[in-house]
C-alpha atoms as a PDB file:
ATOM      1  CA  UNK A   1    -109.493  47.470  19.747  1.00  0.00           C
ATOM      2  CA  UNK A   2    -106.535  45.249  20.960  1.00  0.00           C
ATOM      3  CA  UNK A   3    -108.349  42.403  21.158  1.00  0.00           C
ATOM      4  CA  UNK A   4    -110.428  42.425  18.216  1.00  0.00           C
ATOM      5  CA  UNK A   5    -106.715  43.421  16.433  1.00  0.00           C
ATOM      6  CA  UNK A   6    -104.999  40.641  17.801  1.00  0.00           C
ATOM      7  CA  UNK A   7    -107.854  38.123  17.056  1.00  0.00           C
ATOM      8  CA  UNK A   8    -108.567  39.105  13.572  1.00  0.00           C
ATOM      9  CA  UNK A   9    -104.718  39.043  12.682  1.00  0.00           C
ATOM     10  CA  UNK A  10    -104.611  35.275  14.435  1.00  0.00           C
ATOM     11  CA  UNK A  11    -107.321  33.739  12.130  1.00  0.00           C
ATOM     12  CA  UNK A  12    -107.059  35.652   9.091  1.00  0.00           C
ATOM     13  CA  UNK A  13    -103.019  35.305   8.379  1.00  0.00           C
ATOM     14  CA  UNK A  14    -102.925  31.979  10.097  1.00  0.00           C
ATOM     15  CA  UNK A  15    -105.484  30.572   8.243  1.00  0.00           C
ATOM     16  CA  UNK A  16    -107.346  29.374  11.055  1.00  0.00           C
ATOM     17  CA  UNK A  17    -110.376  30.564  10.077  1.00  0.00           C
ATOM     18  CA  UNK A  18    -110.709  31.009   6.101  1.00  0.00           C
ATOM     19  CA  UNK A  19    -114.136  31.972   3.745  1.00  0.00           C
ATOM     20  CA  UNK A  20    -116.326  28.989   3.296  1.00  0.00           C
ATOM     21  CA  UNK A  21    -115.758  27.801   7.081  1.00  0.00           C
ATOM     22  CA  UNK A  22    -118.931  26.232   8.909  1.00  0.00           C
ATOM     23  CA  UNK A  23    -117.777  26.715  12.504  1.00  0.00           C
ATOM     24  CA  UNK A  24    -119.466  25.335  16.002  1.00  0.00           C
ATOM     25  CA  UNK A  25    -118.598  28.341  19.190  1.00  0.00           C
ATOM     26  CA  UNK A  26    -118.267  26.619  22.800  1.00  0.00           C
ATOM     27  CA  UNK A  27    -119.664  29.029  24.622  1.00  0.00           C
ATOM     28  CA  UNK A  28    -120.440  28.595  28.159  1.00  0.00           C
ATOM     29  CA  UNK A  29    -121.622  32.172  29.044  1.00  0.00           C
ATOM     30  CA  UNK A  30    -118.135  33.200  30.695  1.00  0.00           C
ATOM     31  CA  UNK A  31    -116.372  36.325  29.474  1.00  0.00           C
ATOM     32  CA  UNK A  32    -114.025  34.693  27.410  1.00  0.00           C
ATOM     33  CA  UNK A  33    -116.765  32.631  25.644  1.00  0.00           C
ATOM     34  CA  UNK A  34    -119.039  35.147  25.076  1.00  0.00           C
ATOM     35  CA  UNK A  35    -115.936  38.301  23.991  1.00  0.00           C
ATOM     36  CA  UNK A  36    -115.615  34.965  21.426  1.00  0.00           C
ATOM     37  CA  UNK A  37    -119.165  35.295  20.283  1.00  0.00           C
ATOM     38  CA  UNK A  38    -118.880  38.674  19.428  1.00  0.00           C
ATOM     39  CA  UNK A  39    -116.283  38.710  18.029  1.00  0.00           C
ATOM     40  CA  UNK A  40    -117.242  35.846  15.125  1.00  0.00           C
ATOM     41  CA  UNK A  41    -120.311  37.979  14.591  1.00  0.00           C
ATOM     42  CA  UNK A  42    -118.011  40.633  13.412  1.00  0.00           C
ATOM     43  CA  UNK A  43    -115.599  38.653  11.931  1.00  0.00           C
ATOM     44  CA  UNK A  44    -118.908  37.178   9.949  1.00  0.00           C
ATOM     45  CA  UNK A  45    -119.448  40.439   8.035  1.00  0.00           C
ATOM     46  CA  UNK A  46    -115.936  40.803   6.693  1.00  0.00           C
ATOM     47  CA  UNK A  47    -115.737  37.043   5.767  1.00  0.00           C
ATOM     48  CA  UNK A  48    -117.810  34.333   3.707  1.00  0.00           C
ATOM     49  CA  UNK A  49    -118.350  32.389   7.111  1.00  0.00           C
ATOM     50  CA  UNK A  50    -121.540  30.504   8.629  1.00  0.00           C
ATOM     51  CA  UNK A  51    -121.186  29.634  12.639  1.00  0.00           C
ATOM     52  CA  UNK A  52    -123.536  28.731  15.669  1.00  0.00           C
ATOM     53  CA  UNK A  53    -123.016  28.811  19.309  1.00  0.00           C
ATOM     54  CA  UNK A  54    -123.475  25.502  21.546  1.00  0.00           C
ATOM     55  CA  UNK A  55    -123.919  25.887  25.338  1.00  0.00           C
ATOM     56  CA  UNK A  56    -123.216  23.012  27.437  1.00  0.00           C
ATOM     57  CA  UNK A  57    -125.269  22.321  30.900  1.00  0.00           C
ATOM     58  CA  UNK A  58    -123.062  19.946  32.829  1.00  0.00           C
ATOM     59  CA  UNK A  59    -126.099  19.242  35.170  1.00  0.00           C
ATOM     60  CA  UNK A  60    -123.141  20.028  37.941  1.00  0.00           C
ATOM     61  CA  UNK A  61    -124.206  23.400  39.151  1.00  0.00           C
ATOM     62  CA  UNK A  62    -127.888  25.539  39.269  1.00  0.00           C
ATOM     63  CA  UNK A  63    -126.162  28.753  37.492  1.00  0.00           C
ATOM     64  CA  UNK A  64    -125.976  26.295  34.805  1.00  0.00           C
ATOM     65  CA  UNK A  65    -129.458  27.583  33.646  1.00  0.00           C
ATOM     66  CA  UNK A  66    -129.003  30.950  34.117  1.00  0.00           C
ATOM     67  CA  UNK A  67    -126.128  30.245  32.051  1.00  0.00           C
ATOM     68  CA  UNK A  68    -127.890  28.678  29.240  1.00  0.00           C
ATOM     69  CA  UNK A  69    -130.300  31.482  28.645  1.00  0.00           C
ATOM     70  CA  UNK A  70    -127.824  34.268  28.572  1.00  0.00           C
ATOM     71  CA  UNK A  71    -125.777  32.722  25.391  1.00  0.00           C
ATOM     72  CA  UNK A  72    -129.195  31.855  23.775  1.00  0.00           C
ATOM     73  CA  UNK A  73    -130.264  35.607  24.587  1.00  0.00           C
ATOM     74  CA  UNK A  74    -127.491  37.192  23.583  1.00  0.00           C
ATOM     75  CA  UNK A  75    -127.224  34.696  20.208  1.00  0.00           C
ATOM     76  CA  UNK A  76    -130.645  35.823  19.438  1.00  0.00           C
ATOM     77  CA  UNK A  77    -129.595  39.763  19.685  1.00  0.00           C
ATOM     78  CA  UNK A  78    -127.319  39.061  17.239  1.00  0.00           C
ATOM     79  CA  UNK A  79    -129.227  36.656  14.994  1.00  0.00           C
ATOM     80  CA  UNK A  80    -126.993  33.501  15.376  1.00  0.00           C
ATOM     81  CA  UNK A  81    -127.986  30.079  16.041  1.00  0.00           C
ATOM     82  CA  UNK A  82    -128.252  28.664  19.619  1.00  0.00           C
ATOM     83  CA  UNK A  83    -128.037  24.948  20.513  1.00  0.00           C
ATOM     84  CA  UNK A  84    -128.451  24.267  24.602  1.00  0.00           C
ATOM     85  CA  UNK A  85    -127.012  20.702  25.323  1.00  0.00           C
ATOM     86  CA  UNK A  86    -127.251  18.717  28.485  1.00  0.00           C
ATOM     87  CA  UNK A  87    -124.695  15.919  29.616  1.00  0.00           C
ATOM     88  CA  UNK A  88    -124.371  14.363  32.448  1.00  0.00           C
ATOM     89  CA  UNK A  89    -121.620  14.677  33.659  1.00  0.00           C
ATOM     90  CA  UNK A  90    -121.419  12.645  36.884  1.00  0.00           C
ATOM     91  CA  UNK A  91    -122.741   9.078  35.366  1.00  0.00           C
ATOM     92  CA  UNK A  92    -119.877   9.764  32.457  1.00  0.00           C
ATOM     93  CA  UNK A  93    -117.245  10.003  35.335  1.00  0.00           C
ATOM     94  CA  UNK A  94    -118.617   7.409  37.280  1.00  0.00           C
ATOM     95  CA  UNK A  95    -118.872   4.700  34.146  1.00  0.00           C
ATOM     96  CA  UNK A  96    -115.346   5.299  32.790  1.00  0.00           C
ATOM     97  CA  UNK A  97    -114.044   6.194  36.575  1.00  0.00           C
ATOM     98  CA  UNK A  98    -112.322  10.016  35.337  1.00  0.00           C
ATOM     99  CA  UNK A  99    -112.714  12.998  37.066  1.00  0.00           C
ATOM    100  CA  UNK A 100    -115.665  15.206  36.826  1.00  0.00           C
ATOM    101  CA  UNK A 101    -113.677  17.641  34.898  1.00  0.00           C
ATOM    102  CA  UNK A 102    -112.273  14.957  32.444  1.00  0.00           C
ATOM    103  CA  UNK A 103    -115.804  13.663  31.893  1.00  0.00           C
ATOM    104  CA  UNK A 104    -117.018  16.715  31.353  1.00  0.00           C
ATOM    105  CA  UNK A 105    -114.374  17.918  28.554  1.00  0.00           C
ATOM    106  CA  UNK A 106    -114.392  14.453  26.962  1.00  0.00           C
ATOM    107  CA  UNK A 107    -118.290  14.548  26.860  1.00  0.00           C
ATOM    108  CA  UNK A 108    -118.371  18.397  25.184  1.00  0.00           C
ATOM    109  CA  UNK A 109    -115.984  17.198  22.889  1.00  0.00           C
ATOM    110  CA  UNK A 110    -117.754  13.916  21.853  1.00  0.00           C
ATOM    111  CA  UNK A 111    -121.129  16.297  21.608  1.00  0.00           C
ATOM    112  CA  UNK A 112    -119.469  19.113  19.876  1.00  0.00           C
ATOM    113  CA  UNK A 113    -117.979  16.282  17.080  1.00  0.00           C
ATOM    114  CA  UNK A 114    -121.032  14.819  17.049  1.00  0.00           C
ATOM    115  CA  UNK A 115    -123.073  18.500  16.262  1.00  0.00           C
ATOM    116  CA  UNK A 116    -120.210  18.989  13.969  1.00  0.00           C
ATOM    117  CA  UNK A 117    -121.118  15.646  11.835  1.00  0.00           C
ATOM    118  CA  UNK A 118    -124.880  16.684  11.943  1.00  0.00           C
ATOM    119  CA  UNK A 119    -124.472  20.373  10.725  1.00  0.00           C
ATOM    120  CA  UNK A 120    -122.136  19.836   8.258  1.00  0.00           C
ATOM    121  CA  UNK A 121    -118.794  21.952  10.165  1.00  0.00           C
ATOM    122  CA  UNK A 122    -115.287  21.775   9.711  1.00  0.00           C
ATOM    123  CA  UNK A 123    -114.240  23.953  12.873  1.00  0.00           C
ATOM    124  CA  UNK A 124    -114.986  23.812  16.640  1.00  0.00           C
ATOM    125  CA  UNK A 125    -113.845  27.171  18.397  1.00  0.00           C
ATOM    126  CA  UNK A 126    -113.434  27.088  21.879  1.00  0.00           C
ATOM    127  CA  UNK A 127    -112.523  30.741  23.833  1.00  0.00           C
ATOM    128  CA  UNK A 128    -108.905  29.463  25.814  1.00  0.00           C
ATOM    129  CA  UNK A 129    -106.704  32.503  26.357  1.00  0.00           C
ATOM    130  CA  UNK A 130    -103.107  33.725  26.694  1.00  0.00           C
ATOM    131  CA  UNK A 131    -103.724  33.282  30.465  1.00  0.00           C
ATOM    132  CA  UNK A 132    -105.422  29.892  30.160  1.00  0.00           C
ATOM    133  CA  UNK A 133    -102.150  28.927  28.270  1.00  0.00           C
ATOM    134  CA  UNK A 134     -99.798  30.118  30.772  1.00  0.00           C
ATOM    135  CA  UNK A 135    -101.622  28.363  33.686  1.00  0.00           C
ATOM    136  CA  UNK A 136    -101.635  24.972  31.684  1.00  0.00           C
ATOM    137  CA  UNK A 137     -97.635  25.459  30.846  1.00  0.00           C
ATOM    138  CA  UNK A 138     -97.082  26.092  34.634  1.00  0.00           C
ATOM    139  CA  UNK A 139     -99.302  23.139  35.567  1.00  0.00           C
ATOM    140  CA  UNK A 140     -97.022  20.869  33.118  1.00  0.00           C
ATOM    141  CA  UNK A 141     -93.809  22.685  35.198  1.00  0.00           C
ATOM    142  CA  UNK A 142     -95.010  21.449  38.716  1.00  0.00           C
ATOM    143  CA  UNK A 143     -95.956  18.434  37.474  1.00  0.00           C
ATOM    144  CA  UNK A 144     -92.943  17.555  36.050  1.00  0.00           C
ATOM    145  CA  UNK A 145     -94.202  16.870  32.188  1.00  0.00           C
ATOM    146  CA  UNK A 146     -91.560  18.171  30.268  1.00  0.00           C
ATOM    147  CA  UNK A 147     -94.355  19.464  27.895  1.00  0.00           C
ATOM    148  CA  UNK A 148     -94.502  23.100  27.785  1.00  0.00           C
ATOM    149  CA  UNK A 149     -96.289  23.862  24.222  1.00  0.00           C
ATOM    150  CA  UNK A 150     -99.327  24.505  26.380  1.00  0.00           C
ATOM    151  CA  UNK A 151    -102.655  24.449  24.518  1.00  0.00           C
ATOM    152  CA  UNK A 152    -102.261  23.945  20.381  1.00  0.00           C
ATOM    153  CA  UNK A 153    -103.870  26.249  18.907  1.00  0.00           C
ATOM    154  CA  UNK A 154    -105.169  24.241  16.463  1.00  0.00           C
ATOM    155  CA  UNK A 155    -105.812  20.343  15.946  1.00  0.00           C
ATOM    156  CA  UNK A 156    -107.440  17.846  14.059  1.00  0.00           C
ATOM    157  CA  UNK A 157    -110.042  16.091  16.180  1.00  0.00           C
ATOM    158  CA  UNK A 158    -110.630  13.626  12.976  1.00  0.00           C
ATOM    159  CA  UNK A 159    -110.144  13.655   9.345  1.00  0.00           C
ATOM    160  CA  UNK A 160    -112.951  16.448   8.390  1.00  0.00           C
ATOM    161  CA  UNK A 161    -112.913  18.447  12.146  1.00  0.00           C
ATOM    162  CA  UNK A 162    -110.251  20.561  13.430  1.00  0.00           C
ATOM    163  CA  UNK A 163    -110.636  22.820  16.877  1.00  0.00           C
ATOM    164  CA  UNK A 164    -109.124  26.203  16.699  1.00  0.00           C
ATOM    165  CA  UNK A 165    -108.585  28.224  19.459  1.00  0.00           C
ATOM    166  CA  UNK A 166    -108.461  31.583  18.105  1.00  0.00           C
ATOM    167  CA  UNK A 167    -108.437  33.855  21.606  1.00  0.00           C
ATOM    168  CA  UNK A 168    -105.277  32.005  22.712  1.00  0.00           C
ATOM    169  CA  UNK A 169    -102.527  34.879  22.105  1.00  0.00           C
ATOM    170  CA  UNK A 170    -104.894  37.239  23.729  1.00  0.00           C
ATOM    171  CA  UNK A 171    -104.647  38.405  27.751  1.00  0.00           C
ATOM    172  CA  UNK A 172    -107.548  37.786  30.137  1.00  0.00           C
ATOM    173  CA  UNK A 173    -107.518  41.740  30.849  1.00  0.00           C
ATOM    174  CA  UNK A 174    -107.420  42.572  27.531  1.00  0.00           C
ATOM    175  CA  UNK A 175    -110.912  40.249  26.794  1.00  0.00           C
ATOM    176  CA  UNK A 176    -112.227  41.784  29.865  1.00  0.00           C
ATOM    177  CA  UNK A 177    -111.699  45.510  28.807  1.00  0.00           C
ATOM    178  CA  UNK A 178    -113.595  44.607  25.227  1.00  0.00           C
ATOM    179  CA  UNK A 179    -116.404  43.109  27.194  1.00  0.00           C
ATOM    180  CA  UNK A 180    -116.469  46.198  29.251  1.00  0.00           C
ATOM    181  CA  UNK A 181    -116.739  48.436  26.173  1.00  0.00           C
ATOM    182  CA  UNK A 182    -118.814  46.251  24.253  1.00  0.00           C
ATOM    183  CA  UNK A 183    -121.422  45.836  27.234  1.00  0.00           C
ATOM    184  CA  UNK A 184    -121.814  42.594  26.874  1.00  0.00           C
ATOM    185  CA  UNK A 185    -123.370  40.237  29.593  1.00  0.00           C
ATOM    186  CA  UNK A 186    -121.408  36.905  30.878  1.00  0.00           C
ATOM    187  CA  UNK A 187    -121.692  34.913  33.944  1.00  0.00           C
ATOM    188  CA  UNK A 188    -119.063  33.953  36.498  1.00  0.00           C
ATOM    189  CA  UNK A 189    -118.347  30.526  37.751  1.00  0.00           C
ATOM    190  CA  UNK A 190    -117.597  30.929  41.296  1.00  0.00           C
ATOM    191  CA  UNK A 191    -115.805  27.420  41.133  1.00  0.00           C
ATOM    192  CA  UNK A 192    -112.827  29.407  39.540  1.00  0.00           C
ATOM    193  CA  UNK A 193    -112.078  31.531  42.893  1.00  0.00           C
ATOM    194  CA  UNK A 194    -111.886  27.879  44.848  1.00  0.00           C
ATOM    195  CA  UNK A 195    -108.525  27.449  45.832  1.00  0.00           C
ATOM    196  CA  UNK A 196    -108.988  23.320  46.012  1.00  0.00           C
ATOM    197  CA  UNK A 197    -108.163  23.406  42.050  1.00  0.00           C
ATOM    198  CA  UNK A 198    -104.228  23.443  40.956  1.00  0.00           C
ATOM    199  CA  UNK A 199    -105.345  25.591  37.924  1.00  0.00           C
ATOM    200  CA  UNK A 200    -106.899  27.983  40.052  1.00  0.00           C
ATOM    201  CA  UNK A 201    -104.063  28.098  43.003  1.00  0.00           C
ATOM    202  CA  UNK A 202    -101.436  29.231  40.024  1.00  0.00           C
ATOM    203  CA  UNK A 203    -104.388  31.293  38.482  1.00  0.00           C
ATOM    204  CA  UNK A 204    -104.622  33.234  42.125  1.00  0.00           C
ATOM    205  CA  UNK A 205    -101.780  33.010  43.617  1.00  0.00           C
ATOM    206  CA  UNK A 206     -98.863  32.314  40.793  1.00  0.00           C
ATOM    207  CA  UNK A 207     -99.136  34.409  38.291  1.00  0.00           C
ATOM    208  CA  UNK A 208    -100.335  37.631  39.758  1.00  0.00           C
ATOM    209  CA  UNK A 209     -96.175  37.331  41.054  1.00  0.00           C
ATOM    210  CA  UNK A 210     -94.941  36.364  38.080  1.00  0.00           C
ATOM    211  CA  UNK A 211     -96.575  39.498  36.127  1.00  0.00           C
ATOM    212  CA  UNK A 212     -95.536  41.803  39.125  1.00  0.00           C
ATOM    213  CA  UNK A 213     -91.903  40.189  38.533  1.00  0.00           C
ATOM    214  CA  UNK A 214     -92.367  40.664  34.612  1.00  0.00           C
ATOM    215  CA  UNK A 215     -95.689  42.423  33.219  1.00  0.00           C
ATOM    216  CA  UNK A 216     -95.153  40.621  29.910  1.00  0.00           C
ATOM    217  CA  UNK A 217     -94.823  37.292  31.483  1.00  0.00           C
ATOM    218  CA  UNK A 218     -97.787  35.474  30.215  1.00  0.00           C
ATOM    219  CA  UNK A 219     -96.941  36.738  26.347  1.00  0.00           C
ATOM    220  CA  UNK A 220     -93.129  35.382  27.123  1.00  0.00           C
ATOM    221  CA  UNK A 221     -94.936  32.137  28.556  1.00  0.00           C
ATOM    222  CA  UNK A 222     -97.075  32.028  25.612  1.00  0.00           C
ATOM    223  CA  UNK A 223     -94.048  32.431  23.110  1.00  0.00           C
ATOM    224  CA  UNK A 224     -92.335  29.518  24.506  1.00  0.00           C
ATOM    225  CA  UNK A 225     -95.139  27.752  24.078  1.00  0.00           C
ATOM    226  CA  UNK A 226     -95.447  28.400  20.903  1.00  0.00           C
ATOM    227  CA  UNK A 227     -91.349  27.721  20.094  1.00  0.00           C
ATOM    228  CA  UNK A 228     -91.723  24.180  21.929  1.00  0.00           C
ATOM    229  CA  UNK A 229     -94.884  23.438  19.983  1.00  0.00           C
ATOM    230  CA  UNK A 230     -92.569  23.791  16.877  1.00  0.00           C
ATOM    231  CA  UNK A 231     -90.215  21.822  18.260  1.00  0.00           C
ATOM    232  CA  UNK A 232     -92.665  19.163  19.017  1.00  0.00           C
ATOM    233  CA  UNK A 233     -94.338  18.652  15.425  1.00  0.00           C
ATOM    234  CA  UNK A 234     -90.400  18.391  13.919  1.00  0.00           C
ATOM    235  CA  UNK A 235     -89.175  15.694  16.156  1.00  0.00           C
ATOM    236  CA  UNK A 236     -92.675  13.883  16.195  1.00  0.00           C
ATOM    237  CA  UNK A 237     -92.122  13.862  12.586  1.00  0.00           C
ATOM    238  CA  UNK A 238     -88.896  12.566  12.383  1.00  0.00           C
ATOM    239  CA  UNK A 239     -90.023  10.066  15.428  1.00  0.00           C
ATOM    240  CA  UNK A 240     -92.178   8.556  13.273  1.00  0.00           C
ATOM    241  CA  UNK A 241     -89.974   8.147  10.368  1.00  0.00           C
ATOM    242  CA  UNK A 242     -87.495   6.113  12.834  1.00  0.00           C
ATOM    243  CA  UNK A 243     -90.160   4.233  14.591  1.00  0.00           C
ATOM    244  CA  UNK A 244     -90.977   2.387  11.182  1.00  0.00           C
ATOM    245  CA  UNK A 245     -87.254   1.524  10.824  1.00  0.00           C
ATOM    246  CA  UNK A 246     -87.264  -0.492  14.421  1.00  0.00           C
ATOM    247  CA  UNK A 247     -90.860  -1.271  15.025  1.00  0.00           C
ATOM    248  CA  UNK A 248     -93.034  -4.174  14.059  1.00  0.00           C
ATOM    249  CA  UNK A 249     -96.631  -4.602  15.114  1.00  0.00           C
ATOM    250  CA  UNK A 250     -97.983  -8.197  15.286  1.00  0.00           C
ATOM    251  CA  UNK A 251    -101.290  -9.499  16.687  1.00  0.00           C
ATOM    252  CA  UNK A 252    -100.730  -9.065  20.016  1.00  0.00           C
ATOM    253  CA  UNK A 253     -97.610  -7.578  20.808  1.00  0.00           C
ATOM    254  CA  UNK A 254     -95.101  -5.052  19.760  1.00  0.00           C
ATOM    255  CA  UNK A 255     -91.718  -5.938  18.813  1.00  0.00           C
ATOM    256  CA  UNK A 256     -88.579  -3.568  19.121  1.00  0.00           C
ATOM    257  CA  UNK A 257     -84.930  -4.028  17.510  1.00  0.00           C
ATOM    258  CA  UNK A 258     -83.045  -2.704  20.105  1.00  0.00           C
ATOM    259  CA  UNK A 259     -79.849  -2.729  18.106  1.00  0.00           C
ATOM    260  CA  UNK A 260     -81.484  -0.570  15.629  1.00  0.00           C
ATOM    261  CA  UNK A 261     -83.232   1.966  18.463  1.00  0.00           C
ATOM    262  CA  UNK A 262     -80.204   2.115  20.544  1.00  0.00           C
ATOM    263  CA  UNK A 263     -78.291   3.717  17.449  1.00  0.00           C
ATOM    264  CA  UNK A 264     -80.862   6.552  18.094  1.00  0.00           C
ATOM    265  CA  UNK A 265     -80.834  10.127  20.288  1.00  0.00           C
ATOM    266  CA  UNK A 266     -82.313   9.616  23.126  1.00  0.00           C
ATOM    267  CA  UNK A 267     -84.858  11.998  22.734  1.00  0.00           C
ATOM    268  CA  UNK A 268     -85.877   9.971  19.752  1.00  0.00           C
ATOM    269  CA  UNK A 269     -85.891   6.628  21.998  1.00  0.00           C
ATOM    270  CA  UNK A 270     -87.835   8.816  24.480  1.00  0.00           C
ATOM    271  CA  UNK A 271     -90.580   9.649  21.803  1.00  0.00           C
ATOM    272  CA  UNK A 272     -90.735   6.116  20.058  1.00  0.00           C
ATOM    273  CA  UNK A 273     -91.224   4.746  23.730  1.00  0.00           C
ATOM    274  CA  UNK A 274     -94.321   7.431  23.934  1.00  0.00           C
ATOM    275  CA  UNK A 275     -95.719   6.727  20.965  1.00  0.00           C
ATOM    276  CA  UNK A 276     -95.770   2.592  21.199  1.00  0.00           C
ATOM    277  CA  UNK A 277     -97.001   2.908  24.909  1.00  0.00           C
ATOM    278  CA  UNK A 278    -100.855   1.246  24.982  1.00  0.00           C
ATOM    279  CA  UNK A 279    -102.028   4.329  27.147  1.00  0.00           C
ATOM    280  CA  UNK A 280    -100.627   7.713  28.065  1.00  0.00           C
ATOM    281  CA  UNK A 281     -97.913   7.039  30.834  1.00  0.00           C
ATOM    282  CA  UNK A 282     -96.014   9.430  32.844  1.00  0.00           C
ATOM    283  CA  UNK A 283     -92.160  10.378  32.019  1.00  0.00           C
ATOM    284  CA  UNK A 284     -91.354   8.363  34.850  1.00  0.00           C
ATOM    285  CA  UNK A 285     -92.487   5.028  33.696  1.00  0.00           C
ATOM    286  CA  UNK A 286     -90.690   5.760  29.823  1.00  0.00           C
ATOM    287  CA  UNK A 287     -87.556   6.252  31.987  1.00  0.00           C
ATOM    288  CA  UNK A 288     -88.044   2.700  33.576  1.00  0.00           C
ATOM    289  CA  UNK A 289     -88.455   1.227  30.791  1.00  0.00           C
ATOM    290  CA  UNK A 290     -85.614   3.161  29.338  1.00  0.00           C
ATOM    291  CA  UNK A 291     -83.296   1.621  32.183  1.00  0.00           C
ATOM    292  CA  UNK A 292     -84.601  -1.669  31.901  1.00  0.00           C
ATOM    293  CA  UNK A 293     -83.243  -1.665  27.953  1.00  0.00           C
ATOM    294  CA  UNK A 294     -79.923  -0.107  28.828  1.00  0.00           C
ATOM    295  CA  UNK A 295     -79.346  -2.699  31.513  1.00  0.00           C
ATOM    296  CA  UNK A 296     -80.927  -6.041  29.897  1.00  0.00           C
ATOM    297  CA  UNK A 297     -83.097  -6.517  32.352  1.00  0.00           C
ATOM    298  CA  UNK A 298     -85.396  -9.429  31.419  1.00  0.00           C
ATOM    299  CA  UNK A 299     -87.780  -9.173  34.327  1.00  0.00           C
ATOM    300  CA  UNK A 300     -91.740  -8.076  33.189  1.00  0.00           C
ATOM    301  CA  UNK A 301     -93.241  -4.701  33.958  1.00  0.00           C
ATOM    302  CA  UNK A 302     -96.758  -4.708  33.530  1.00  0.00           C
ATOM    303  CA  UNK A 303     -98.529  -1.521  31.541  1.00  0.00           C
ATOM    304  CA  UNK A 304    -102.323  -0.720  31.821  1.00  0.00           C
ATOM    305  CA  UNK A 305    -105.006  -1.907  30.076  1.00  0.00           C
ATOM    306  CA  UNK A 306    -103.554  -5.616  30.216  1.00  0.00           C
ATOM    307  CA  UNK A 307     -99.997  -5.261  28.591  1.00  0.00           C
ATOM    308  CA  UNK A 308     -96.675  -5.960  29.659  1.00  0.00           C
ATOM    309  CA  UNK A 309     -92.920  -4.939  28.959  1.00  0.00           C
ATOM    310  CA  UNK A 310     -90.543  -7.783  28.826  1.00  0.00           C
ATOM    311  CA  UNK A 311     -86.926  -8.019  26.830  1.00  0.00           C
ATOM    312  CA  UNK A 312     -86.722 -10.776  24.822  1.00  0.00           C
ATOM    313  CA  UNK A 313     -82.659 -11.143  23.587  1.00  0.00           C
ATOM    314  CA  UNK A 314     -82.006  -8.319  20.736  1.00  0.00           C
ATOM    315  CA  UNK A 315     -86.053  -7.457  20.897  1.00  0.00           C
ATOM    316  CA  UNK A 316     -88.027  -5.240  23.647  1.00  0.00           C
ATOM    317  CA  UNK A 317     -91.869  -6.847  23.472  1.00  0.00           C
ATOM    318  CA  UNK A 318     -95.132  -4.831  24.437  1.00  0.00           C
ATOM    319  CA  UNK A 319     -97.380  -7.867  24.593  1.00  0.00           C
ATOM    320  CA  UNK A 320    -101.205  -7.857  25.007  1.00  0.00           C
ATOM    321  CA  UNK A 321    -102.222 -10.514  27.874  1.00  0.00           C
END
């Protein structure tokens, strides 16, 4: 009963899933995709909802197929609509040179926005856990991030879509005990026992310490998580409002007053920085760039994607080559 407790609580008071909802499941035929299954078609007779399951073959693996036709069985036990997609995977990675596992989220998500558009939904749920969370926030640790709001629950993907993840306070063992009870059939990826993934060395290895250290460390990891998430949306806010005061876009470049953003926390700087970046770059290249401002130093640091840094007197320029 936890799980179904702690799930139905999470959508119902958060709003995260509300009557009138058209919702697309991501279910890959793993436990925690197909507890999620389940657990909409209960949540379907106590609420005004209409949902369907996609099941994504990466073209990566043969389970893939075995897979496919356990979701679409067990969708057809309980009367809900199946879609099977196929992407390919490797000639996505190859074309935009990302890793197989970046190609293959960016692809489901481009598929599941694009099923979205066609069937009329509002909501992509995807079946990320309390455990999945705590890996991700340790992942940001080692890496050095400074990020530790882990997985967002929810988020708009564009205007009309969000993507909820309603599982996310719930344990791994706790999803495992209702599939247990529930007898209901998943498959295992044996790719998550390799130990040549970071996510599954701190699955393995990591946290099985940490909970013998403290049993309630993933819910402590996951509260955290959700205080910095908080924390996050308030100072992105109030980033934003500051950013207007010393930014101006032109054509092809990006002026800053530096008299006006050097009045600012440095957190603040920090985030502005972020924000008018061309492409995600790592804290360490912000803090260059930080240094370069503090010191005056007029000498050109080029970005990606064909920009460049350069001080110009009382104005730091981002300026497209």
């Amino acid at each position: 009963m936890k799980t179904w407790n702690i799930f139905y609580q999470n959508v119902s008071q958060n709003g995260f899933v509300i009557p009138g909802d058209k919702i697309i499941l991501s279910v890959s035929g793993g436990m925690d995709s197909m507890c999620m299954l389940h657990l909409f078609w209960r949540l379907a007779k106590k609420m005004d909802i209409v949902f369907l399951a996609v099941n994504f073959n990466h073209n990566l693996r043969k389970e893939s197929v075995k897979e496919a036709e356990t979701v679409k069985n067990l969708s057809a036990e309980f009367g809900i609509d199946c879609l099977l997609e196929e992407i390919g995977v490797k000639e996505y990675s190859k074309k935009y040179s990302l890793s197989v596992e970046t190609a293959g989220r960016n692809l489901r998500y481009l598929t599941l926005e694009r099923i979205s558009k066609k069937y009329k939904c509002n909501k992509i749920a995807t079946a990320h856990n309390a455990n999945d969370n705590a890996e991700t926030v340790l992942m940001r640790l080692l890496r050095g991030s400074g990020n530790f709001a882990g997985i967002p629950q929810k988020r708009k993907i564009n205007r009309n879509i969000v993507v909820i993840r309603p599982l996310l306070p719930v344990k791994r063992k706790f999803i495992e005990e209702y599939v247990r009870n529930h007898k209901l059939p998943f498959c295992t990826d044996k790719s998550n026992f390799s130990d040549i993934y970071t996510r599954n060395k701190i699955r393995l290895s990591l946290m099985p310490v940490f909970e013998k250290i403290n049993p309630m460390a993933v819910e402590h990891i996951f509260a955290l998580s959700c205080i910095q998430s908080r924390e996050n949306a308030y100072l992105e806010e109030v980033s934003a409002k500051f950013l207007k005061k010393c930014v101006k876009k032109q054509k092809n470049q990006i002026l800053l007053d530096l008299k006006t953003f050097l009045r600012y926390n440095k957190t603040i700087q920090f985030r502005i920085l972020k924000n008018l970046l061309p492409q995600k770059k790592y804290n360490s290249h912000i803090n260059l760039i930080m240094r370069k401002i503090v010191l005056s130093d007029t000498s050109v640091y080029r970005l990606s994607a064909g920009w460049i840094f350069k001080i110009k007197s009382d104005k730091a320029c981002f300026i497209r080559n």
